[in-house]
PDB file of N, CA and C in Angstrom:
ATOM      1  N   UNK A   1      40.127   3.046   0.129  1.00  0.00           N
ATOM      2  CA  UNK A   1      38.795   2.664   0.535  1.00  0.00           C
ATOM      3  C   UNK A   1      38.191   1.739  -0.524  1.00  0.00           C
ATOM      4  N   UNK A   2      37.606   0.457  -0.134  1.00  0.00           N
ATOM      5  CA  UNK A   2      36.977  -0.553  -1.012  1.00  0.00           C
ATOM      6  C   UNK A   2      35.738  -0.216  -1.183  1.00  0.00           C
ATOM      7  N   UNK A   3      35.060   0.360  -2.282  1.00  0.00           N
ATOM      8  CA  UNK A   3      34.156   0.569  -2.995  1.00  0.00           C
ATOM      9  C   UNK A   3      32.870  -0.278  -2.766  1.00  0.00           C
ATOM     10  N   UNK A   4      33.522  -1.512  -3.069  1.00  0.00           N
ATOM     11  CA  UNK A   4      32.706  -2.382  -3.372  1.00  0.00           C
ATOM     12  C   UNK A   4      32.355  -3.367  -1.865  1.00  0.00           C
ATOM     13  N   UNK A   5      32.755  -2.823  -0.979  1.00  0.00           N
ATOM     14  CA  UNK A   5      32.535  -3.153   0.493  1.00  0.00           C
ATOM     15  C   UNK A   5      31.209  -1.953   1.017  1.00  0.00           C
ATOM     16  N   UNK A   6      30.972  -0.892   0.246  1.00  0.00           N
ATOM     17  CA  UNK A   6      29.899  -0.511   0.801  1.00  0.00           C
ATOM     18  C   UNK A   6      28.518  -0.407  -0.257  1.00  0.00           C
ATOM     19  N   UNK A   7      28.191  -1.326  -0.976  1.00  0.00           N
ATOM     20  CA  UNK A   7      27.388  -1.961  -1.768  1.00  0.00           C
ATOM     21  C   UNK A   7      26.227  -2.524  -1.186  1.00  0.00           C
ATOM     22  N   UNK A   8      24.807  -2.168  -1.451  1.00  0.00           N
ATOM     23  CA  UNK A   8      24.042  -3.119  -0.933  1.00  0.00           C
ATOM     24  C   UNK A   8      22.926  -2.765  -2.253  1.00  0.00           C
ATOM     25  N   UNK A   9      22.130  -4.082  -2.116  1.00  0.00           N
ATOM     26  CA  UNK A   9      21.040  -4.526  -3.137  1.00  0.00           C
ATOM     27  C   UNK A   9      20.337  -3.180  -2.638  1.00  0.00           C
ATOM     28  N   UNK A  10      19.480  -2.636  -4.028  1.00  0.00           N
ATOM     29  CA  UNK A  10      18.779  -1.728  -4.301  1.00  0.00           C
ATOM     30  C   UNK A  10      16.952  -2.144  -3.984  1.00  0.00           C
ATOM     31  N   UNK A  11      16.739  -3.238  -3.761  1.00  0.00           N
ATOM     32  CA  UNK A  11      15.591  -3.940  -3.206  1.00  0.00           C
ATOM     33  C   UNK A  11      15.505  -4.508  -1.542  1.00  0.00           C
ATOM     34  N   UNK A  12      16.351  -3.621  -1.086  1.00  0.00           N
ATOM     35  CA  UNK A  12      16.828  -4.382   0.267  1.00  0.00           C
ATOM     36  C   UNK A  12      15.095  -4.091   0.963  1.00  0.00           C
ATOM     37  N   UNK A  13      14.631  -3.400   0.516  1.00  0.00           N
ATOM     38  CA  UNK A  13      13.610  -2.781   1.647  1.00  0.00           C
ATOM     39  C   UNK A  13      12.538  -2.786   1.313  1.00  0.00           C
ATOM     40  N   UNK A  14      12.240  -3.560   0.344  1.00  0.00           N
ATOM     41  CA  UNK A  14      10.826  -3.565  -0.841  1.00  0.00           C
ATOM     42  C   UNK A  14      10.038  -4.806  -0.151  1.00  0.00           C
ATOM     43  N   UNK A  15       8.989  -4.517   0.034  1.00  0.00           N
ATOM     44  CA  UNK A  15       8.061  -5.699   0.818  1.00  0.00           C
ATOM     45  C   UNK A  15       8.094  -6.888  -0.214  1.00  0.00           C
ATOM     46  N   UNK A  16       8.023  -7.833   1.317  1.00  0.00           N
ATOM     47  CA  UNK A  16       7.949  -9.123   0.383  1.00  0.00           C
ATOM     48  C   UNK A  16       6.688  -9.696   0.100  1.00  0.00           C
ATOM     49  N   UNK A  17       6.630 -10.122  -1.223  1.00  0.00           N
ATOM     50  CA  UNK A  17       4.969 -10.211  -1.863  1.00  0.00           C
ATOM     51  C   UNK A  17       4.189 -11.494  -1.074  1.00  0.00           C
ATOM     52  N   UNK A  18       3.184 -11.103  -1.278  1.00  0.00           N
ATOM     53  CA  UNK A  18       2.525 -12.447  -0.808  1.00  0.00           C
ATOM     54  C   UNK A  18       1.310 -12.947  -2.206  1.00  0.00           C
ATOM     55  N   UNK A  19       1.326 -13.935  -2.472  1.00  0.00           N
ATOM     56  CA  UNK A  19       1.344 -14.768  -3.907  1.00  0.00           C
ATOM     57  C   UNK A  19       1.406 -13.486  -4.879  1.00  0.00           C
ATOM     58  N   UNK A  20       2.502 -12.956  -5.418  1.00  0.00           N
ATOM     59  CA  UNK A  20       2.744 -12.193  -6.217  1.00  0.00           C
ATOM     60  C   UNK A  20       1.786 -10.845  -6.328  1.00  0.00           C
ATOM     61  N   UNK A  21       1.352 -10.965  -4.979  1.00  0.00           N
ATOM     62  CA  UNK A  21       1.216  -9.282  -4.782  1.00  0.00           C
ATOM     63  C   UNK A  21       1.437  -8.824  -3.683  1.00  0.00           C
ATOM     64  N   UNK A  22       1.599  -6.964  -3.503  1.00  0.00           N
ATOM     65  CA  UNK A  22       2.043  -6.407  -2.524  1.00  0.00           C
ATOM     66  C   UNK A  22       1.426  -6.958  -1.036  1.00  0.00           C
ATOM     67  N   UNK A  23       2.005  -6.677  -0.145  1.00  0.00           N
ATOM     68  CA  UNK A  23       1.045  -6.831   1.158  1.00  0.00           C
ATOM     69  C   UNK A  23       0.139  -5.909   1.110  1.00  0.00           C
ATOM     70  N   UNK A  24       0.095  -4.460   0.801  1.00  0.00           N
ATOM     71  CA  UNK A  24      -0.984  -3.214   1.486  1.00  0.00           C
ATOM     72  C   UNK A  24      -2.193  -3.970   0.120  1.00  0.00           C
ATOM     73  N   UNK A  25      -2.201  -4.212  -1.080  1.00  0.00           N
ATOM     74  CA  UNK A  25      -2.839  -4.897  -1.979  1.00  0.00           C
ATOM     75  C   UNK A  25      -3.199  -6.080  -1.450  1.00  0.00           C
ATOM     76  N   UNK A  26      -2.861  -7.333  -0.811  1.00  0.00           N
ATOM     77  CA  UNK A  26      -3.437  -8.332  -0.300  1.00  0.00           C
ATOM     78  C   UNK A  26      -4.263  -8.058   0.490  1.00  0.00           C
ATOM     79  N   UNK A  27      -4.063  -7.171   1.614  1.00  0.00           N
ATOM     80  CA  UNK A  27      -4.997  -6.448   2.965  1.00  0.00           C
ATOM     81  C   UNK A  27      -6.130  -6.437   2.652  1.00  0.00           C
ATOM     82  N   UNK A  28      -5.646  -5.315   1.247  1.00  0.00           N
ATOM     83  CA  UNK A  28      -7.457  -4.381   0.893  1.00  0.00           C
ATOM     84  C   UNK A  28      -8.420  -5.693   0.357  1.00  0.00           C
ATOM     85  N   UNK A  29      -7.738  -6.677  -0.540  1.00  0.00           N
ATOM     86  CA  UNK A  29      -8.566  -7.558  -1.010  1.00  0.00           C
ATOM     87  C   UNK A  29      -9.072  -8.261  -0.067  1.00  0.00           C
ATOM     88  N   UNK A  30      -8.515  -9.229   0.763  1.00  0.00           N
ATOM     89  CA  UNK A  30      -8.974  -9.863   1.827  1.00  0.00           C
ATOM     90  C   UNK A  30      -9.915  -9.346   2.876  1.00  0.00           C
ATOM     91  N   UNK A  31      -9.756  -7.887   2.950  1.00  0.00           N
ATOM     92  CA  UNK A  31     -10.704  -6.974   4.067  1.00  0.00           C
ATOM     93  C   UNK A  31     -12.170  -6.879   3.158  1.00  0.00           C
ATOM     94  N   UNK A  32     -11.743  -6.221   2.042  1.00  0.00           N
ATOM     95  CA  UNK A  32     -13.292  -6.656   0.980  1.00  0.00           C
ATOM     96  C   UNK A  32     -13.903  -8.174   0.875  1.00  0.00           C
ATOM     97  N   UNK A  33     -13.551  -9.160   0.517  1.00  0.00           N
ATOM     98  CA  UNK A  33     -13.564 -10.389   0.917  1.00  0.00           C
ATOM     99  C   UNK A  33     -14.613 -10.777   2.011  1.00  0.00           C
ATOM    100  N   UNK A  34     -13.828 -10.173   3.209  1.00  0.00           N
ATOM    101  CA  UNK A  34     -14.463 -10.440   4.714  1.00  0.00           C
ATOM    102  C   UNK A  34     -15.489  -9.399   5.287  1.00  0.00           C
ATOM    103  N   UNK A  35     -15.669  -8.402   4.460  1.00  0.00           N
ATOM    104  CA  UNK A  35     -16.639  -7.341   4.616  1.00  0.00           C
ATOM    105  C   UNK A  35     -17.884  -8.018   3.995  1.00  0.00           C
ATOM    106  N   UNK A  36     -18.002  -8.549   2.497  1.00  0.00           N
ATOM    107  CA  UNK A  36     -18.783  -9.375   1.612  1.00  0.00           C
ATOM    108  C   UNK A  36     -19.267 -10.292   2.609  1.00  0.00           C
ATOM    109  N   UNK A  37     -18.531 -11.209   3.047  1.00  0.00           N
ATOM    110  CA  UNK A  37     -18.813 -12.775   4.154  1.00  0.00           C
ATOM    111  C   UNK A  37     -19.787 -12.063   5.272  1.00  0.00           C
ATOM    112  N   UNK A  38     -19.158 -10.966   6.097  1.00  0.00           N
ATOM    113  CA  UNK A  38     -20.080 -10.167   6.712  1.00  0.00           C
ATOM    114  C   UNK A  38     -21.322  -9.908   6.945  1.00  0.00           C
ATOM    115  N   UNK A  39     -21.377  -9.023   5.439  1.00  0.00           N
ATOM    116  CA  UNK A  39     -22.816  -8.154   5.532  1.00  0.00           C
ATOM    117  C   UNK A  39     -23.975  -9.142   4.679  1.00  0.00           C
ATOM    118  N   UNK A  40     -23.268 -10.560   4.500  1.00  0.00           N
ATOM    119  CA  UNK A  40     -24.221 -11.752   3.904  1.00  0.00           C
ATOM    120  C   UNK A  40     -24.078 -10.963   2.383  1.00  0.00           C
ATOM    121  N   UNK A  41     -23.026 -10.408   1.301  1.00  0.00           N
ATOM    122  CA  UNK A  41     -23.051  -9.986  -0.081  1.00  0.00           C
ATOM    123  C   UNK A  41     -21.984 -10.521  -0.526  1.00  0.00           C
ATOM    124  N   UNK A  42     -21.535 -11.696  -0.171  1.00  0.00           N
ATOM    125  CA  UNK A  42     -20.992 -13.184  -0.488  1.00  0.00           C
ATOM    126  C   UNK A  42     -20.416 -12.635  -2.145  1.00  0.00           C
ATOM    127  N   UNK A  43     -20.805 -12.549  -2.526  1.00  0.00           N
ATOM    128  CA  UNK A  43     -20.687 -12.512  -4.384  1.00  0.00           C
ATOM    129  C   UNK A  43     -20.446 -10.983  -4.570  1.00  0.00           C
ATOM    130  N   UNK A  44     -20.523  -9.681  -3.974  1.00  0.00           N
ATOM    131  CA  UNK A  44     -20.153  -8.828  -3.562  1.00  0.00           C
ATOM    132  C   UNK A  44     -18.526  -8.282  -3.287  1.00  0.00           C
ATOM    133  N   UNK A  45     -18.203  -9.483  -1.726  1.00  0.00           N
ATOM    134  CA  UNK A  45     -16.973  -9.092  -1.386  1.00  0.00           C
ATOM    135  C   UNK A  45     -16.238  -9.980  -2.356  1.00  0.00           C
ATOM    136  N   UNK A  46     -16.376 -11.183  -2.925  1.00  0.00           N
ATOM    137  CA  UNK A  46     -15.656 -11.486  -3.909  1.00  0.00           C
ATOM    138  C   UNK A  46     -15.186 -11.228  -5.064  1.00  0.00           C
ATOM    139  N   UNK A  47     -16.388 -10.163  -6.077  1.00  0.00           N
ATOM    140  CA  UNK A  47     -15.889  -9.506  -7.362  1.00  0.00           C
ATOM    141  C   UNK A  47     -15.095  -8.246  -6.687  1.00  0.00           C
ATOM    142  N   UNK A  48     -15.532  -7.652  -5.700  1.00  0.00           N
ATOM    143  CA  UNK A  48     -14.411  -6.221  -5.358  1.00  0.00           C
ATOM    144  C   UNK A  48     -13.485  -6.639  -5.070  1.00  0.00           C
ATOM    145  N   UNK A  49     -13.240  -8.271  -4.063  1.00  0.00           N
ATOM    146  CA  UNK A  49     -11.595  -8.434  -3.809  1.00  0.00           C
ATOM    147  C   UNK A  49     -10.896  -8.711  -5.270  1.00  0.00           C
ATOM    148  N   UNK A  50     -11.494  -9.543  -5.572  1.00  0.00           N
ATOM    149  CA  UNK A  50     -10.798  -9.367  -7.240  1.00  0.00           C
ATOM    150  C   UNK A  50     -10.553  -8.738  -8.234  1.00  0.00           C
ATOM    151  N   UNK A  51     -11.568  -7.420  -7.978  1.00  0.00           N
ATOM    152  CA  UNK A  51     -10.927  -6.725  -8.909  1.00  0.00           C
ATOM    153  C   UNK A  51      -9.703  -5.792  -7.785  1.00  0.00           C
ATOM    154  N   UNK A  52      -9.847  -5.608  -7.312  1.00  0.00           N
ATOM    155  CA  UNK A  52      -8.819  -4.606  -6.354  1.00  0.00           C
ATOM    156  C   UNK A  52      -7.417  -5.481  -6.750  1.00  0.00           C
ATOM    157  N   UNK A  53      -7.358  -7.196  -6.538  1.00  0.00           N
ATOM    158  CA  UNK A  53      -6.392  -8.198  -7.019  1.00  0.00           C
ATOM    159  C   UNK A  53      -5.564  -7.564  -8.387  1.00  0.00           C
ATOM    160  N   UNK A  54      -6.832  -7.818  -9.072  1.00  0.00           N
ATOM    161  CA  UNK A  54      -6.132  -7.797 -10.940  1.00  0.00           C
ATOM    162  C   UNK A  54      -6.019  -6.355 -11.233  1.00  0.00           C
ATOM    163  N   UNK A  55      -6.690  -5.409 -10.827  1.00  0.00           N
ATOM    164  CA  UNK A  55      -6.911  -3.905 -11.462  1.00  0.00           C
ATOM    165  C   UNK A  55      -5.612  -3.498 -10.768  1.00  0.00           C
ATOM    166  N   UNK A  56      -4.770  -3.555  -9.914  1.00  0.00           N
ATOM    167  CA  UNK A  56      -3.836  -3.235  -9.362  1.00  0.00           C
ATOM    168  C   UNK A  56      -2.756  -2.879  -9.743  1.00  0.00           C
ATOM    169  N   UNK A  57      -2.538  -3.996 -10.929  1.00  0.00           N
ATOM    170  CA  UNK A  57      -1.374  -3.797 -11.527  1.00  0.00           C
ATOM    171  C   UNK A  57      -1.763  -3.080 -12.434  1.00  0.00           C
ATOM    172  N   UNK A  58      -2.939  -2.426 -13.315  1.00  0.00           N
ATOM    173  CA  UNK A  58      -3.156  -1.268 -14.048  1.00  0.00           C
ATOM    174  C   UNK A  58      -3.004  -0.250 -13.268  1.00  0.00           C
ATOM    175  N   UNK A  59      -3.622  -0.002 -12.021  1.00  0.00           N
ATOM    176  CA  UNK A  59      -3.318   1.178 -11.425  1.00  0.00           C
ATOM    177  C   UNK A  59      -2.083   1.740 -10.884  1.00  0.00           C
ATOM    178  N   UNK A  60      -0.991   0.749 -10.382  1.00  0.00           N
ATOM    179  CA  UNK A  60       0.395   1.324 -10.518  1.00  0.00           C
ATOM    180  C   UNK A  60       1.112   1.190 -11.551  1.00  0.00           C
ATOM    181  N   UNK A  61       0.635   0.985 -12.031  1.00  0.00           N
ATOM    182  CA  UNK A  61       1.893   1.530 -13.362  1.00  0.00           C
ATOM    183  C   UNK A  61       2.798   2.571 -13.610  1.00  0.00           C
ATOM    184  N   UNK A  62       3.521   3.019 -13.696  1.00  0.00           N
ATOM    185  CA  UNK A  62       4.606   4.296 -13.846  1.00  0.00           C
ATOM    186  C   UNK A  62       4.175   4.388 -12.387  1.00  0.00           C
ATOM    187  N   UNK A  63       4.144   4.233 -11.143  1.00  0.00           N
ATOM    188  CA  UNK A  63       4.085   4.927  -9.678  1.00  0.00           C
ATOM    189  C   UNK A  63       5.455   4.522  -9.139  1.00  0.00           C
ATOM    190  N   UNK A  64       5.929   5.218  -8.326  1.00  0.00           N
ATOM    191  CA  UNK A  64       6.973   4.996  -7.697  1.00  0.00           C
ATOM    192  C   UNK A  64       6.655   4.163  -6.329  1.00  0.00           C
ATOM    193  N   UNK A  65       7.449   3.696  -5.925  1.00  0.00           N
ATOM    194  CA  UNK A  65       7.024   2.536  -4.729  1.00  0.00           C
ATOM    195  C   UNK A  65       6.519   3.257  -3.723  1.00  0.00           C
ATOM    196  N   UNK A  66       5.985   2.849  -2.810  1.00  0.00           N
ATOM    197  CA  UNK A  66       5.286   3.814  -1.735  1.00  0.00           C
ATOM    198  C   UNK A  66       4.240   4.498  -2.261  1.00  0.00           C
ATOM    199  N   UNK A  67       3.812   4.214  -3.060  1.00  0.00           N
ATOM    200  CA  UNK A  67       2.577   5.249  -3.892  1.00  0.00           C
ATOM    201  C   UNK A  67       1.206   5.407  -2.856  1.00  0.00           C
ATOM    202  N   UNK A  68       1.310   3.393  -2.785  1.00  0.00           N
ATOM    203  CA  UNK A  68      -0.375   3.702  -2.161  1.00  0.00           C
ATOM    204  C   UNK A  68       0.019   3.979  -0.523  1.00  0.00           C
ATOM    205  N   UNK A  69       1.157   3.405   0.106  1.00  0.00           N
ATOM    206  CA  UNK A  69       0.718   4.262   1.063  1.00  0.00           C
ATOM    207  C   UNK A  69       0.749   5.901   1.555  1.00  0.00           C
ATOM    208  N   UNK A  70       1.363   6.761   0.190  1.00  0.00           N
ATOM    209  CA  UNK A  70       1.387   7.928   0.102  1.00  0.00           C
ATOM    210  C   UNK A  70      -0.455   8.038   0.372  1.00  0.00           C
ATOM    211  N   UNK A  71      -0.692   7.685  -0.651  1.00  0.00           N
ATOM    212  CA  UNK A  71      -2.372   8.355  -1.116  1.00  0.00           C
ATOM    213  C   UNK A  71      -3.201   7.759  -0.070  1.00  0.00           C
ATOM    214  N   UNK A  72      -2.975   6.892   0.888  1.00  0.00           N
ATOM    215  CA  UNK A  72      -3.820   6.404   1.905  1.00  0.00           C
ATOM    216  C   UNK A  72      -3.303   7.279   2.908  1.00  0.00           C
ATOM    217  N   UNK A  73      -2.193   7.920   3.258  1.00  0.00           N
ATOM    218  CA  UNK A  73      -1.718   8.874   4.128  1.00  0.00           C
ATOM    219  C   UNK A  73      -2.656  10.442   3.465  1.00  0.00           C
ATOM    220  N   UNK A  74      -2.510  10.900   2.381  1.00  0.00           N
ATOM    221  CA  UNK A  74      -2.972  11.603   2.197  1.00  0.00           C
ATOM    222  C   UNK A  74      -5.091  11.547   2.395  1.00  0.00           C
ATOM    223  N   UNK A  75      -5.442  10.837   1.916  1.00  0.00           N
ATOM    224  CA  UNK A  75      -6.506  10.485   2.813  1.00  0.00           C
ATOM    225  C   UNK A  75      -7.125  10.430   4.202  1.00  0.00           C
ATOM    226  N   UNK A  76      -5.813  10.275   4.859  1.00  0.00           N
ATOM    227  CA  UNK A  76      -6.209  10.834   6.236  1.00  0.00           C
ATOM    228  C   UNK A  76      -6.115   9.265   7.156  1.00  0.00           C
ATOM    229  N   UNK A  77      -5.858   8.673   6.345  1.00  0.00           N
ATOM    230  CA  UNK A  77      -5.195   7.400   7.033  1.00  0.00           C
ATOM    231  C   UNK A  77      -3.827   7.145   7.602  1.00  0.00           C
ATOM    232  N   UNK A  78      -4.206   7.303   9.280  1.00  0.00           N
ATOM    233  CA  UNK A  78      -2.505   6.904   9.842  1.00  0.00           C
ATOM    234  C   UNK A  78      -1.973   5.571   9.952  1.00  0.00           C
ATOM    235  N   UNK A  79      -1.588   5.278   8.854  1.00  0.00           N
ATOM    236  CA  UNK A  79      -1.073   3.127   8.895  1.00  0.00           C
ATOM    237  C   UNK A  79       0.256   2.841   8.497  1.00  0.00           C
ATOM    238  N   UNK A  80       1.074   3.842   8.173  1.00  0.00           N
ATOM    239  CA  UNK A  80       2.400   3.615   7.983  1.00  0.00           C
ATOM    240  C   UNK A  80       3.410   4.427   8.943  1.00  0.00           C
ATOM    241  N   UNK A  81       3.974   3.701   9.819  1.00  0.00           N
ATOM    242  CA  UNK A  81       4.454   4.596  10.854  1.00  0.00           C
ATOM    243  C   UNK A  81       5.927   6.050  10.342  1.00  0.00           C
ATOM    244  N   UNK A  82       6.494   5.650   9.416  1.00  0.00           N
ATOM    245  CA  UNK A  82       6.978   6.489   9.208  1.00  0.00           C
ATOM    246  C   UNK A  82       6.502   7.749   8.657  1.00  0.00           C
ATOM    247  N   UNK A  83       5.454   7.328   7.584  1.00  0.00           N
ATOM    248  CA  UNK A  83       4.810   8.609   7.712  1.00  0.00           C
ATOM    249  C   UNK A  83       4.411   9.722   8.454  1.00  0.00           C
ATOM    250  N   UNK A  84       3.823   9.144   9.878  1.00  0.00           N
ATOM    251  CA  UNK A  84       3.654   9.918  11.169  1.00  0.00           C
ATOM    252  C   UNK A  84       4.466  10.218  11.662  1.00  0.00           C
ATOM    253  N   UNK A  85       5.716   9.872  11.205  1.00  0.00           N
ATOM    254  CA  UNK A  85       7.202  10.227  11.775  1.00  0.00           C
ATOM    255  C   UNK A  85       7.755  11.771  11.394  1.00  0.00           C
ATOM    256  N   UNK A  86       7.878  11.158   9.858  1.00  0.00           N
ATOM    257  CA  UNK A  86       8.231  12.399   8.903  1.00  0.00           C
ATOM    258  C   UNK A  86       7.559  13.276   8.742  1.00  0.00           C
ATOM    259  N   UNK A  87       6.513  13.423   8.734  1.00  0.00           N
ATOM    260  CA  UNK A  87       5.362  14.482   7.976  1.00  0.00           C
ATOM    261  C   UNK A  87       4.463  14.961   9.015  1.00  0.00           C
ATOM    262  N   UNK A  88       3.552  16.265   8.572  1.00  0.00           N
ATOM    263  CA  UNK A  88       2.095  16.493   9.730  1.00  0.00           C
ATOM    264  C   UNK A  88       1.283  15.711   9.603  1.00  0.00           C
ATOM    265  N   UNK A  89       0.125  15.556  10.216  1.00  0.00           N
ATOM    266  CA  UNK A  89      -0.529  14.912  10.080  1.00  0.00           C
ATOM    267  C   UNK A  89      -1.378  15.237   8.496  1.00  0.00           C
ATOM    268  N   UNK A  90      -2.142  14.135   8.348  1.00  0.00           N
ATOM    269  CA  UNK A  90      -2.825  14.635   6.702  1.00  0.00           C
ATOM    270  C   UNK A  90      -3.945  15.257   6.665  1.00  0.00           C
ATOM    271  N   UNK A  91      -4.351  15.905   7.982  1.00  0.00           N
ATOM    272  CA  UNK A  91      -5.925  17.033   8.033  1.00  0.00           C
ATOM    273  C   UNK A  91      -4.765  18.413   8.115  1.00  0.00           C
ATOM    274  N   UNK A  92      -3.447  17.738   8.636  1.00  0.00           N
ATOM    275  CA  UNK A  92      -2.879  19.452   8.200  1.00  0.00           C
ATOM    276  C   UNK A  92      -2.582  19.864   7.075  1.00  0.00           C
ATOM    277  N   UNK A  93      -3.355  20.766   5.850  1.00  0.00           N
ATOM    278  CA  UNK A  93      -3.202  20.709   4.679  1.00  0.00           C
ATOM    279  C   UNK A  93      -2.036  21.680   4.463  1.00  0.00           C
ATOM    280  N   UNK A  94      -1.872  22.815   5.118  1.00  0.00           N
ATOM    281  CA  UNK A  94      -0.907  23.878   4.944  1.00  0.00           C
ATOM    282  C   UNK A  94       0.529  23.783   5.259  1.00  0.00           C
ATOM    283  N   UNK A  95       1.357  24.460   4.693  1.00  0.00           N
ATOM    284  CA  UNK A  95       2.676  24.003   4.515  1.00  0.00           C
ATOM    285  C   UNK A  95       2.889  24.887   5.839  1.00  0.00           C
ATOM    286  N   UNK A  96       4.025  24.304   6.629  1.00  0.00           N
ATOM    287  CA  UNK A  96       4.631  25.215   7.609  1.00  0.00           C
ATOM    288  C   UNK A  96       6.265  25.201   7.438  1.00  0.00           C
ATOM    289  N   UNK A  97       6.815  26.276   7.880  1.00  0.00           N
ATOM    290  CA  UNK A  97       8.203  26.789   7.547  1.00  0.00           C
ATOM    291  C   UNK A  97       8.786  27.176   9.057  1.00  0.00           C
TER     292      UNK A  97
END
């Protein structure tokens, strides 16, 4: 058996960035952004999209991939379909066996 015939890149499945940041990180900024344009707080949605931009990469640091959409699942947000696949929902707090 050839070893090296069942090999695949260890990044096969890692989202692809958009200008050097994550997609679920581009979303939130751009949705703050357009919330600001919105509610007429122009100067508003622009310092929160930016910091959500730059503070980002302080806040994952040591996280394992999938972090934020762990903690947005745990929040009670259904936006990653596998999550709803694998798991209860996130108002079910108790473990079942």
């Amino acid at each position: 058996m050839d070893q090296q015939s069942h090999v695949f890149a260890s990044g096969l499945e890692a989202p692809i960035p958009i200008m050097f940041w994550e997609p679920m990180e581009f979303i939130m900024a751009i949705s703050l952004m357009g919330f600001g344009i919105v509610i007429n707080l122009w100067l508003f949605g622009m310092v929160s999209g930016t910091c959500v931009l730059l503070g980002s990469r302080y806040l994952k640091r040591g996280t394992k991939p999938g972090a934020t959409q762990h903690l947005f699942w745990s929040m009670g947000l259904l936006m990653d379909p596998p999550l709803k696949n694998k798991f209860p929902a996130p108002w079910i707090r108790d473990f079942t066996e």
